[in-house]
Structure formats: C-alpha cells, structure tokens
Protein backbone atom coordinates (compact mmCIF):
# COMPACT_ATOMS: atom_id res chain seq x y z
CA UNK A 1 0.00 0.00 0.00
CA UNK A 2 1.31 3.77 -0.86
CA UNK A 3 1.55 6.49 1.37
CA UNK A 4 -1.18 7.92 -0.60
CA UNK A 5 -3.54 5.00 -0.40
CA UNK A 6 -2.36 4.30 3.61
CA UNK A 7 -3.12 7.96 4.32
CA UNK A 8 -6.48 8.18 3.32
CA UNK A 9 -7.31 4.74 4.78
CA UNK A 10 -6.90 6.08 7.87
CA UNK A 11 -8.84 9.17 7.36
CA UNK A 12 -11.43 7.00 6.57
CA UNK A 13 -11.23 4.77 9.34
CA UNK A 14 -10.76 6.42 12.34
CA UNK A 15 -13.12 9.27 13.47
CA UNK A 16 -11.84 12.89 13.51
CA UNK A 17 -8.41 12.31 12.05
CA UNK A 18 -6.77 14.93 10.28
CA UNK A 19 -3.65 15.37 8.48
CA UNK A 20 -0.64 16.85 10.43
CA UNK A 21 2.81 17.96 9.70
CA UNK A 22 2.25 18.03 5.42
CA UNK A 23 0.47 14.63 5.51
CA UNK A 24 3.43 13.26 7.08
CA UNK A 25 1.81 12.07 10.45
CA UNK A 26 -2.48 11.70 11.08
CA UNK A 27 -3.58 13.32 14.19
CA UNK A 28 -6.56 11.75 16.20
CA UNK A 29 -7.58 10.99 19.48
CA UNK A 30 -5.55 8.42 21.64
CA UNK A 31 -7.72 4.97 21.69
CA UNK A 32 -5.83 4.28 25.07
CA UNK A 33 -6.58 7.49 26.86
CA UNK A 34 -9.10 9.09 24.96
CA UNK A 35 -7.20 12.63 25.03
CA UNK A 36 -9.66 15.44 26.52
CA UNK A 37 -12.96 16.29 27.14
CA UNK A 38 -12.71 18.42 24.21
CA UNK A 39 -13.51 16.42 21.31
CA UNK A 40 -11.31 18.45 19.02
CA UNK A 41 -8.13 17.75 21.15
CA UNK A 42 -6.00 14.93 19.83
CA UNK A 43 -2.46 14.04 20.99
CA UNK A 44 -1.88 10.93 19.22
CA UNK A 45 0.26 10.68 15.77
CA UNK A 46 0.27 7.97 13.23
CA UNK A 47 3.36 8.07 10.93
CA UNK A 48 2.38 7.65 7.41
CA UNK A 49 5.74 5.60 5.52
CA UNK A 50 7.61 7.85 3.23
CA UNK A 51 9.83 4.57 1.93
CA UNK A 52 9.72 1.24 1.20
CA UNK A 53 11.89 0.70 4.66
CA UNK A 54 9.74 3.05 6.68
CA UNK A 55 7.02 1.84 9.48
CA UNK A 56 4.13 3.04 10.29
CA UNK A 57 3.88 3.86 14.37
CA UNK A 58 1.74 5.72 16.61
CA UNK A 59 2.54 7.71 19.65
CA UNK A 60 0.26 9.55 21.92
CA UNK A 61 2.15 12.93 23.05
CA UNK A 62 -0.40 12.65 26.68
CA UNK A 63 0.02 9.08 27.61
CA UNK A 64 2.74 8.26 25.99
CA UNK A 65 1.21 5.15 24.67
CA UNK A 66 3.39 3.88 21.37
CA UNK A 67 2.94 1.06 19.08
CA UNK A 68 4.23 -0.07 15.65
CA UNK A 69 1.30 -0.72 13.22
C-alpha cells in the first residue's frame, strides 16, 4: 500500500483524524486514553511511511502510549 492510499485509509477509518505535519503524520484521538474532554483535542500521531523501509507507528504525546502498526 502507498503512502497515498495508507493515508487516506486512515482518514477513513478512524473518526476525527486529520492530516498533520504536510500529511506526514495523522492526528486523532488516543484509543488508550481518549485525550480530553474536548472532542477536538487529539495528541496521538500515526506516521504515514515515506519509503519502502519506513514503518508506520503511533505515539500519543499525553500518555505516551506507542505502538508499531
């Protein structure tokens, strides 16, 4: 899958995510802390590849929860 096609997959998929950082990173709520109250608050960041080597991963900039997708 492209960056192209991966990024708006998860647009799609998860509820108020938005680009961030040029389409580099998707910003949406954390699904381990659920951010704020505030519904447009979201500290989480997905990476979106830029290579064939590159991951995907997620970090959430409140909890600090990480993975690797």
């Amino acid at each position: 899958m492209n960056a192209d096609t991966y990024r708006q997959f998860l647009l799609d998929a998860i509820p108020s995510a938005r680009p961030a950082s040029g389409g580099r990173f998707i910003q949406c709520r954390c699904f381990e802390c659920g951010d704020s109250k505030d519904p447009t608050h979201a500290h989480m960041y997905i990476a979106i590849p830029q290579g064939d080597d590159d991951v995907s991963w997620a970090y959430c900039h409140k909890c600090k929860m990480h993975a690797v997708m």
